[in-house]
N, C-alpha and C. Protein backbone atom coordinates (compact mmCIF):
# COMPACT_ATOMS: atom_id res chain seq x y z
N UNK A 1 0.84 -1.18 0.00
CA UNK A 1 0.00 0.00 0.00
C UNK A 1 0.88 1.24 0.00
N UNK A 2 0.43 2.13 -0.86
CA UNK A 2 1.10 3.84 -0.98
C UNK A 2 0.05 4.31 -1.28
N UNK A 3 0.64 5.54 -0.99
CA UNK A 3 0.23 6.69 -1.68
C UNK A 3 -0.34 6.94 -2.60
N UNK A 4 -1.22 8.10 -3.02
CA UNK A 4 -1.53 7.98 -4.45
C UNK A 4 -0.94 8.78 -5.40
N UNK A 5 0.22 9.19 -4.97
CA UNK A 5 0.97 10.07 -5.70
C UNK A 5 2.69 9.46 -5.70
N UNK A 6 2.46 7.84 -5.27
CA UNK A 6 3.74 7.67 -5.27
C UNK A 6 3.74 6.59 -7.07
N UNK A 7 5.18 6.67 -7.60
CA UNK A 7 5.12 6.33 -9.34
C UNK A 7 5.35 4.83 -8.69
N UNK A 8 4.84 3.95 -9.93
CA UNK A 8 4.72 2.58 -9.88
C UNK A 8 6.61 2.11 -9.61
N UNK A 9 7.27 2.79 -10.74
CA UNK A 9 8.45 2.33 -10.93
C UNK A 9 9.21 2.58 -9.49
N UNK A 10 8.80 3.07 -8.75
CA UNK A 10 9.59 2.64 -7.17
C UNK A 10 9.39 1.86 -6.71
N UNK A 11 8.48 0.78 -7.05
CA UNK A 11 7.94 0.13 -6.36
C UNK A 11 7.74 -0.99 -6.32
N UNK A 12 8.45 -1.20 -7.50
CA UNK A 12 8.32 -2.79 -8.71
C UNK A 12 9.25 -3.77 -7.57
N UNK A 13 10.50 -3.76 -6.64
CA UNK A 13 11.30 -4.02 -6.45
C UNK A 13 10.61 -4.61 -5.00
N UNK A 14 9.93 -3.60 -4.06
CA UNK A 14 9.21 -4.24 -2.80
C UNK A 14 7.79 -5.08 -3.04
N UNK A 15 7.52 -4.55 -4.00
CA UNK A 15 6.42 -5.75 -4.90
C UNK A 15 6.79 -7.51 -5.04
N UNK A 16 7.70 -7.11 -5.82
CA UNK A 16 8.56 -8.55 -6.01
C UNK A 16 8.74 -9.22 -4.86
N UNK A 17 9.23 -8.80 -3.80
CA UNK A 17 10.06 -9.17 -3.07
C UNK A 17 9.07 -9.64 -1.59
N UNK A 18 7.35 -9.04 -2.26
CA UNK A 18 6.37 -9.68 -1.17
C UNK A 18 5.53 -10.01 -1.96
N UNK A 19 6.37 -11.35 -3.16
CA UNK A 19 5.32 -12.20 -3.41
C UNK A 19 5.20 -14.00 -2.62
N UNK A 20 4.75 -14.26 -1.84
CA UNK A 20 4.63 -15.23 -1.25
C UNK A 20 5.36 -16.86 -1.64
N UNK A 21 5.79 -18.00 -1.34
CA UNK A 21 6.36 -18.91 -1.64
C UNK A 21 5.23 -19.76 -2.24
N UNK A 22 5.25 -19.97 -3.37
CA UNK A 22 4.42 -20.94 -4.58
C UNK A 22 4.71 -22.44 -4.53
N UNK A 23 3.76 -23.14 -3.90
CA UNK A 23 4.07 -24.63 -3.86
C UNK A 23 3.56 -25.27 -5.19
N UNK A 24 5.16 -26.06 -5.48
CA UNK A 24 4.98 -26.64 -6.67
C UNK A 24 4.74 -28.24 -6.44
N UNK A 25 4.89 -29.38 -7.53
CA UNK A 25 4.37 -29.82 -7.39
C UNK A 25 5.42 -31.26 -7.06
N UNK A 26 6.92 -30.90 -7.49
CA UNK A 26 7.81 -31.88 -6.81
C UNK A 26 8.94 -30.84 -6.53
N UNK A 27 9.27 -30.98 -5.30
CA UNK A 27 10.43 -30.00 -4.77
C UNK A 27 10.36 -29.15 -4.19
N UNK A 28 10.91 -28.06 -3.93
CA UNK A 28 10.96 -26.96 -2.62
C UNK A 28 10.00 -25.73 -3.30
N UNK A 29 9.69 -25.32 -2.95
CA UNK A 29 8.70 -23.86 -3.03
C UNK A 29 9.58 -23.07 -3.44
N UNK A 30 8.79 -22.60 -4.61
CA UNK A 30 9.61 -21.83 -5.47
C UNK A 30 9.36 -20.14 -4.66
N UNK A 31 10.23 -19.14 -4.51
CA UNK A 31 10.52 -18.04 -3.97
C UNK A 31 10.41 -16.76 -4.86
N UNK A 32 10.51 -17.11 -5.60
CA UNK A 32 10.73 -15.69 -6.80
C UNK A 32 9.95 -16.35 -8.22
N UNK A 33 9.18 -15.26 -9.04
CA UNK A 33 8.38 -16.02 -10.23
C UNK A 33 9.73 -16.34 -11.30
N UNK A 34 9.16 -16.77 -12.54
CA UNK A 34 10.18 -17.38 -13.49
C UNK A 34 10.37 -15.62 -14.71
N UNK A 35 9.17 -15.36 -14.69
CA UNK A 35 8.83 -14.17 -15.43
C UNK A 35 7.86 -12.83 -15.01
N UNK A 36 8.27 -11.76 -15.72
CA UNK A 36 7.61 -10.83 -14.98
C UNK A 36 6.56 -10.08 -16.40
N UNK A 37 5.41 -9.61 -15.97
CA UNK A 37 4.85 -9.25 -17.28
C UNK A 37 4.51 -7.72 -16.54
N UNK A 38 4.63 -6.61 -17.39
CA UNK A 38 4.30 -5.30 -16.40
C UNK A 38 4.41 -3.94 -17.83
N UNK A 39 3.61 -3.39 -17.92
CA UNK A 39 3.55 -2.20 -18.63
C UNK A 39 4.61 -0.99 -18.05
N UNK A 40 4.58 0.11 -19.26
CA UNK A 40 5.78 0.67 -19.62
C UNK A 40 5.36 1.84 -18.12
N UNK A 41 4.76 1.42 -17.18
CA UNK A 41 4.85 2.46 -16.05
C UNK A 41 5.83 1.95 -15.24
N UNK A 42 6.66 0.80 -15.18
CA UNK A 42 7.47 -0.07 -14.22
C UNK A 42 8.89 0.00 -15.37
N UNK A 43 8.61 0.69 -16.28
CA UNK A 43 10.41 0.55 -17.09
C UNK A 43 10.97 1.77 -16.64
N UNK A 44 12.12 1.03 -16.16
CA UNK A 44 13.61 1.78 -15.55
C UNK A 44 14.65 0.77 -15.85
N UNK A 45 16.30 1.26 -15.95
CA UNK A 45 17.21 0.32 -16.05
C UNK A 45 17.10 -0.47 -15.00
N UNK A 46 17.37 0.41 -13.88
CA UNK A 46 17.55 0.12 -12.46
C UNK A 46 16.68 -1.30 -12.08
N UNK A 47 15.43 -1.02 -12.41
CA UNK A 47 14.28 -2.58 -12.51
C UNK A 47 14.84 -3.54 -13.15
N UNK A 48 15.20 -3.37 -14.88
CA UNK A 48 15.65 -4.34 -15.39
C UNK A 48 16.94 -5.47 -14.76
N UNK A 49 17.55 -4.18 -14.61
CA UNK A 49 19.17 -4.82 -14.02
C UNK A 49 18.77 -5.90 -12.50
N UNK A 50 17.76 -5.25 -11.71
CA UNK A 50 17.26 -5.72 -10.45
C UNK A 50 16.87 -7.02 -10.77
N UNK A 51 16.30 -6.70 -11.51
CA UNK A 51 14.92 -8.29 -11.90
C UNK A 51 16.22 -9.31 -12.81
N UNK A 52 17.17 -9.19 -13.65
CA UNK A 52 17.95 -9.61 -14.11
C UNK A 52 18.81 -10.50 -13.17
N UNK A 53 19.34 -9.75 -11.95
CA UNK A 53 20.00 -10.43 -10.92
C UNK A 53 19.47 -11.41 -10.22
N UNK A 54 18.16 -11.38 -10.25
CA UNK A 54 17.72 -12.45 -9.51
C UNK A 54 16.79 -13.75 -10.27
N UNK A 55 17.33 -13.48 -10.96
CA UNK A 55 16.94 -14.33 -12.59
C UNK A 55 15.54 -14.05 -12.75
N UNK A 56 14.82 -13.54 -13.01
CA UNK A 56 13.43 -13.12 -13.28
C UNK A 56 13.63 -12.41 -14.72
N UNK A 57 12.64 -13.47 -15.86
CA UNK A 57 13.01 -12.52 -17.35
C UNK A 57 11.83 -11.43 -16.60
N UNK A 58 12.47 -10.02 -17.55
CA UNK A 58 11.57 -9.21 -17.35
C UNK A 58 10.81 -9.33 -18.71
N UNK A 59 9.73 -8.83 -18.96
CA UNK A 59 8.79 -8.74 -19.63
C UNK A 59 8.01 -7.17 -19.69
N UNK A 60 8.67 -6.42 -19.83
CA UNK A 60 8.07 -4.77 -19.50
C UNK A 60 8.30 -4.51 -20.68
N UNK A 61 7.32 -3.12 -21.32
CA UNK A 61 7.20 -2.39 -22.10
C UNK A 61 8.01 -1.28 -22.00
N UNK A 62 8.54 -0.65 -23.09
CA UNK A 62 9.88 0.09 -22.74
C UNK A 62 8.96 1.58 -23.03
N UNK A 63 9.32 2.81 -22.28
CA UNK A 63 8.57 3.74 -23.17
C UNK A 63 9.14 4.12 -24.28
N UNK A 64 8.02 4.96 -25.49
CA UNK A 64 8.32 5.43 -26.20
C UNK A 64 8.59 4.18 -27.39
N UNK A 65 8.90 3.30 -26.92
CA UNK A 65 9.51 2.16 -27.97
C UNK A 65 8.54 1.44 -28.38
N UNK A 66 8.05 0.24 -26.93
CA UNK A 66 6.93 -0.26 -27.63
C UNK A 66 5.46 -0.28 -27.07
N UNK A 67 4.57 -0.73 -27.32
CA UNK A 67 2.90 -0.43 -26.84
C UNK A 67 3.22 -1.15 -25.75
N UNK A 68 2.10 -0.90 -24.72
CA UNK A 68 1.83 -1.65 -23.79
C UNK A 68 1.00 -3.00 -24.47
N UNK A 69 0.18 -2.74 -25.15
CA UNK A 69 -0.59 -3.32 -26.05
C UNK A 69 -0.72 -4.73 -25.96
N UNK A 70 0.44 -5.21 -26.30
CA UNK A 70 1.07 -6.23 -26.94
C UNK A 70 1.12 -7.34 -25.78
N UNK A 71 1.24 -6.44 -24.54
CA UNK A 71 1.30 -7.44 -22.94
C UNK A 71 -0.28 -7.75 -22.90
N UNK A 72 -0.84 -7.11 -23.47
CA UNK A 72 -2.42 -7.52 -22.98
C UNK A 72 -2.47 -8.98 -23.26
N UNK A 73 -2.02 -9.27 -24.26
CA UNK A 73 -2.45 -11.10 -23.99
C UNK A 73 -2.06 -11.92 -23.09
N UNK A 74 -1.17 -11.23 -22.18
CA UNK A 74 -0.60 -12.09 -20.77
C UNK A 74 -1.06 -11.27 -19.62
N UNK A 75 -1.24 -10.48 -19.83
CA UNK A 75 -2.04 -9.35 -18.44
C UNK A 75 -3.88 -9.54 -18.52
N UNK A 76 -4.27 -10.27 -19.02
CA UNK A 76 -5.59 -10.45 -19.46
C UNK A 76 -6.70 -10.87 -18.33
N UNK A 77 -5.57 -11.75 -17.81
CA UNK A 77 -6.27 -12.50 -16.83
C UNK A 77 -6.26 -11.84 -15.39
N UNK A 78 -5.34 -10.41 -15.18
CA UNK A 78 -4.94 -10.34 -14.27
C UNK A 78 -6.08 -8.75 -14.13
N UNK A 79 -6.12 -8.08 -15.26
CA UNK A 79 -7.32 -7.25 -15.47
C UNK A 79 -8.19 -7.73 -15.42
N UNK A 80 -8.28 -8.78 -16.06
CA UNK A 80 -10.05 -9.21 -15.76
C UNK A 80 -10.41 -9.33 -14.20
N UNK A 81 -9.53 -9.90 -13.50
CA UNK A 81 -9.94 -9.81 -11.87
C UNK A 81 -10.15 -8.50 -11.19
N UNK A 82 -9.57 -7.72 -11.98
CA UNK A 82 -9.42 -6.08 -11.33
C UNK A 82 -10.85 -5.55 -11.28
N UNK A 83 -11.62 -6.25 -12.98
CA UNK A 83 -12.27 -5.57 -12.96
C UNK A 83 -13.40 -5.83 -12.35
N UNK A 84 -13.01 -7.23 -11.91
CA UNK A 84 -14.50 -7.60 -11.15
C UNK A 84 -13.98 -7.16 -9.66
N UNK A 85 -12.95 -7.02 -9.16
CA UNK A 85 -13.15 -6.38 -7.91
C UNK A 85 -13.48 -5.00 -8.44
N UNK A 86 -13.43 -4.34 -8.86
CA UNK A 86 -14.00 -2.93 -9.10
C UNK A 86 -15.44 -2.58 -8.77
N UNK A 87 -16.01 -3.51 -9.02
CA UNK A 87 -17.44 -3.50 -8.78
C UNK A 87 -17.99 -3.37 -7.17
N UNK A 88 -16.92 -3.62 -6.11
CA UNK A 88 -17.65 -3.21 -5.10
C UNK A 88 -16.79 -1.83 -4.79
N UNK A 89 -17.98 -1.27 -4.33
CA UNK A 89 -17.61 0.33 -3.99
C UNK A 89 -17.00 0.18 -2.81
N UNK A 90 -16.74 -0.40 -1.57
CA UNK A 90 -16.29 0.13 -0.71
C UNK A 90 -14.63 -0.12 -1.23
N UNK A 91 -13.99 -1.02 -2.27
CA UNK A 91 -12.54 -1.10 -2.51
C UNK A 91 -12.48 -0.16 -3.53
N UNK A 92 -13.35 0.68 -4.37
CA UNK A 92 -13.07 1.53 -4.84
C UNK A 92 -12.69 3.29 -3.70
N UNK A 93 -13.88 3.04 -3.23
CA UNK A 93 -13.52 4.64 -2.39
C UNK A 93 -13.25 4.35 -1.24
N UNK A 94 -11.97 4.57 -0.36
CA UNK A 94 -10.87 4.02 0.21
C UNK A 94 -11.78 5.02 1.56
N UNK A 95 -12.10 4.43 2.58
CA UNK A 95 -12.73 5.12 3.82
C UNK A 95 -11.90 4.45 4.87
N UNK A 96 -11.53 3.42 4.59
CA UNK A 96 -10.87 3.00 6.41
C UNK A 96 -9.57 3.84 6.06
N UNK A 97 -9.15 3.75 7.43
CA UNK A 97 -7.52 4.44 7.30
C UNK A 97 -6.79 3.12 7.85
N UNK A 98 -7.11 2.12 8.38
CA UNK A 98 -6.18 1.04 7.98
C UNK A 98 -5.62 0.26 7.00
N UNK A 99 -4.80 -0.09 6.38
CA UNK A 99 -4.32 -1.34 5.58
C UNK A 99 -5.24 -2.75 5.92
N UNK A 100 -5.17 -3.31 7.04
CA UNK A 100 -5.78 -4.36 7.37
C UNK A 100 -7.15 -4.49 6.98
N UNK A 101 -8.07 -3.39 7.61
CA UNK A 101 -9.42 -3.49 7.18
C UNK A 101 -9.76 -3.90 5.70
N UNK A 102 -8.89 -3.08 4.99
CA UNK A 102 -9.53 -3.04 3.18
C UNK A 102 -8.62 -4.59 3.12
N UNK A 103 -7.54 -4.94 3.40
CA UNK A 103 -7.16 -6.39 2.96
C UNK A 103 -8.43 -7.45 2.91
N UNK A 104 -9.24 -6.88 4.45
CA UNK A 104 -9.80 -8.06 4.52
C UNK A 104 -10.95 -7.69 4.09
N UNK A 105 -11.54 -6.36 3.35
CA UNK A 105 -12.76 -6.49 2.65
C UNK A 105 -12.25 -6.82 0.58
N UNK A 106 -10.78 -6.73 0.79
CA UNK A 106 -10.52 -7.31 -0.40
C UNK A 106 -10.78 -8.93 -0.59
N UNK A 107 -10.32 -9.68 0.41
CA UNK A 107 -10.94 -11.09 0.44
C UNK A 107 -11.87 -11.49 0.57
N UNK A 108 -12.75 -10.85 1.21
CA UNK A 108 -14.25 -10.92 1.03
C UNK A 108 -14.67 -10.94 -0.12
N UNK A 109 -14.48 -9.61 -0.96
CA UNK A 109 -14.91 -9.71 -2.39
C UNK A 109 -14.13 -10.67 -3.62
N UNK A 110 -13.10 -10.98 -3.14
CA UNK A 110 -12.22 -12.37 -3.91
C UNK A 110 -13.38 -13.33 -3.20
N UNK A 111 -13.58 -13.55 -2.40
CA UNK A 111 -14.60 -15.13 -2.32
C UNK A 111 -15.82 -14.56 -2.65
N UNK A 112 -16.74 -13.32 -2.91
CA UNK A 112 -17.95 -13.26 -3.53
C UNK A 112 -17.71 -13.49 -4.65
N UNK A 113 -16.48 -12.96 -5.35
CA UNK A 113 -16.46 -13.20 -6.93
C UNK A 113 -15.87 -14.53 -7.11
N UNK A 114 -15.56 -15.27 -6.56
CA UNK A 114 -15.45 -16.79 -6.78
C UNK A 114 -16.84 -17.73 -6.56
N UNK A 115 -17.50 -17.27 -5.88
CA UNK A 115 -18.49 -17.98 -5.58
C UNK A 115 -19.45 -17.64 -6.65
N UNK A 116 -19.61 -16.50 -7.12
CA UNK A 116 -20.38 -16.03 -8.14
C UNK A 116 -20.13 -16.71 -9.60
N UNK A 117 -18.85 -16.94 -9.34
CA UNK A 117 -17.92 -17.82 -11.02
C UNK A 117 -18.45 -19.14 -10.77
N UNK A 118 -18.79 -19.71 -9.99
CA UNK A 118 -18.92 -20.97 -9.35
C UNK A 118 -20.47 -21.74 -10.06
């Protein structure tokens, strides 16, 4: 959680780094993803070189160079969830002043919209 005036590209790096351990299906829990997919608001060297070191291909849109466009066929799935959480107003207009509260009216609406897919 930030600000709403803080830029994505600061942020790509503590993002990463609180994504949870992924149980696979023979061997140790994987720690870090294999690939990263992210529009041209997250391109910096500094990211690339970051995400490079820790073996993660990056997958970002560069500005000026190329569309974001083109990621939509791998970001597809990840908008489409956005947009169904969008639909409840209280995660749109931000009233608690805790972090915790909205986490847990974000899971709430992840299991209405699962149950609704269901």
């Amino acid at each position: 959680m930030t600000a709403a005036n803080v830029a994505d590209v600061t942020m790509l790096q503590a993002m990463v780094d609180d994504i949870p351990p992924v149980r696979t299906p023979s061997g140790r829990r994987r720690h870090r993803p294999g690939k990263l997919d992210a529009d041209n608001g997250y391109d910096s060297a500094a990211n690339r070189a970051w995400l490079r070191r820790r073996g993660i291909a990056a997958r970002i849109a560069r500005r000026g160079v190329e569309s974001s466009a083109r990621l939509g066929r791998h970001r597809w799935k990840v908008e489409r969830a956005l947009s169904w959480l969008s639909c409840y107003r209280r995660l749109a207009v931000w009233w608690d002043r805790d972090s915790e509260r909205w986490f847990a009216f974000v899971l709430l609406a992840c299991t209405l919209v699962c149950f609704n897919r269901l």
